[in-house]
Protein backbone atom coordinates (compact mmCIF):
# COMPACT_ATOMS: atom_id res chain seq x y z
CA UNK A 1 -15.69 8.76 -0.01
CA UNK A 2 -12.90 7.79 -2.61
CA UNK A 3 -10.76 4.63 -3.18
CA UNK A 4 -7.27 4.96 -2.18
CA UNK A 5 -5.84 5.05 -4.93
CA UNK A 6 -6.99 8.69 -5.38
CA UNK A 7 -5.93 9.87 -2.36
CA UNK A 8 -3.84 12.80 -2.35
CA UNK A 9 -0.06 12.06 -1.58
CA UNK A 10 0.79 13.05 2.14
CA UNK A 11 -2.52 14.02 2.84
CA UNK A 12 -3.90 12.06 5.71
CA UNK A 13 -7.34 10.19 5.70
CA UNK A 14 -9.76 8.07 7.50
CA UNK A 15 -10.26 4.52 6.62
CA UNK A 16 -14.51 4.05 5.97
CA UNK A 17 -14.24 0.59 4.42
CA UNK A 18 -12.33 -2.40 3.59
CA UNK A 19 -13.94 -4.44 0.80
CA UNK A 20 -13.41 -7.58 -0.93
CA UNK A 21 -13.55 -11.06 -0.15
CA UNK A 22 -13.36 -12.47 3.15
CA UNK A 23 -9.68 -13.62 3.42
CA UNK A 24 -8.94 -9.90 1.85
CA UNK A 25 -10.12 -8.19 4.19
CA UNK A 26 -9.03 -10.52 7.10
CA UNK A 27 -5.24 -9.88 5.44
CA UNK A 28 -5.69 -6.22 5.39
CA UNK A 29 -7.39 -5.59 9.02
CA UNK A 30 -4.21 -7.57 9.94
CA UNK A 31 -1.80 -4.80 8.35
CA UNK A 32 -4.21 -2.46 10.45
CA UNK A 33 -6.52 -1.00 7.78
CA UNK A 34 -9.66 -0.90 10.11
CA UNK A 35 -12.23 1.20 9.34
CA UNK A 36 -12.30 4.48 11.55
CA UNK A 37 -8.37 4.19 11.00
CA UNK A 38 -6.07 6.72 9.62
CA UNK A 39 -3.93 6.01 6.79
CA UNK A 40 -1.50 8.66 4.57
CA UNK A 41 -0.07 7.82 1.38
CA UNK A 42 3.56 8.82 1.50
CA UNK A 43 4.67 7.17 -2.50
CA UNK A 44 3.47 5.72 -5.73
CA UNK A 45 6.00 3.03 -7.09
CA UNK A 46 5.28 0.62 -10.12
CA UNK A 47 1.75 0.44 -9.31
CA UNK A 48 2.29 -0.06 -5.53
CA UNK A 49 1.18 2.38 -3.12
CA UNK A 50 2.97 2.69 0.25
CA UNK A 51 0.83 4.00 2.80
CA UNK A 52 1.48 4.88 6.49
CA UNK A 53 -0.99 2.95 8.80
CA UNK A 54 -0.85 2.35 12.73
CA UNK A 55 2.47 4.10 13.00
CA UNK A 56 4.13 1.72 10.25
CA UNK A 57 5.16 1.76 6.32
CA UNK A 58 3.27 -0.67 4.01
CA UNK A 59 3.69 -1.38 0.46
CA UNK A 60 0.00 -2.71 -1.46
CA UNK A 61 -0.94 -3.48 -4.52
CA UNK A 62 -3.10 -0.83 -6.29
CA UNK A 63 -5.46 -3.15 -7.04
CA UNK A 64 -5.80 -3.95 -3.35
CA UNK A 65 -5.57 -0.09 -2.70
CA UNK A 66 -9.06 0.54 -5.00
CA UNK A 67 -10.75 -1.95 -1.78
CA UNK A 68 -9.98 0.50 0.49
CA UNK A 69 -12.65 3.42 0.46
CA UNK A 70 -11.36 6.65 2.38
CA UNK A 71 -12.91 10.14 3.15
CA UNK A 72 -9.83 13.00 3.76
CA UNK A 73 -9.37 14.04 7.44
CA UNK A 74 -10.39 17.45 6.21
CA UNK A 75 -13.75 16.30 4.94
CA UNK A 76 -14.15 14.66 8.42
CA UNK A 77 -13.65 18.06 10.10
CA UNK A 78 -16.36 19.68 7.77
CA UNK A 79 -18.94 17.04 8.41
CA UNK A 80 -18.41 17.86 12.13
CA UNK A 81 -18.52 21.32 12.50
């Protein structure tokens, strides 16, 4: 598991956990960033990452990014087989 913010660009991963205070969280289950979710990071800009999550384009902060713990999709595969 690995914050967001070092998630490989384009590569697609699974949402484990959203942390941070309550209202945080709330905000960013609302954007869709539920855990068991899959999320992609398509750009880096000024410190913003924009992600792809349920089918749509969202721009975060990175600070907000480093709340979100991911695992890659192909780790996921590994730990099934």
């Amino acid at each position: 598991m690995m914050p967001l913010t070092l998630a490989v660009i384009g590569e697609e991963n699974m949402i484990r956990k959203v942390s941070g205070k309550p209202e945080v969280r709330a905000h960013l289950e609302n954007l869709g960033f539920v855990s068991g979710g899959s999320i992609t990071v398509v750009s880096t800009m000024g410190g913003n990452l924009i992600v792809n999550v349920k089918d749509s384009r969202v721009a975060i902060s990175r600070e907000m990014a480093g709340k979100i713990m991911v695992q890659a999709s192909t780790e996921n595969q590994e730990e099934t087989v």
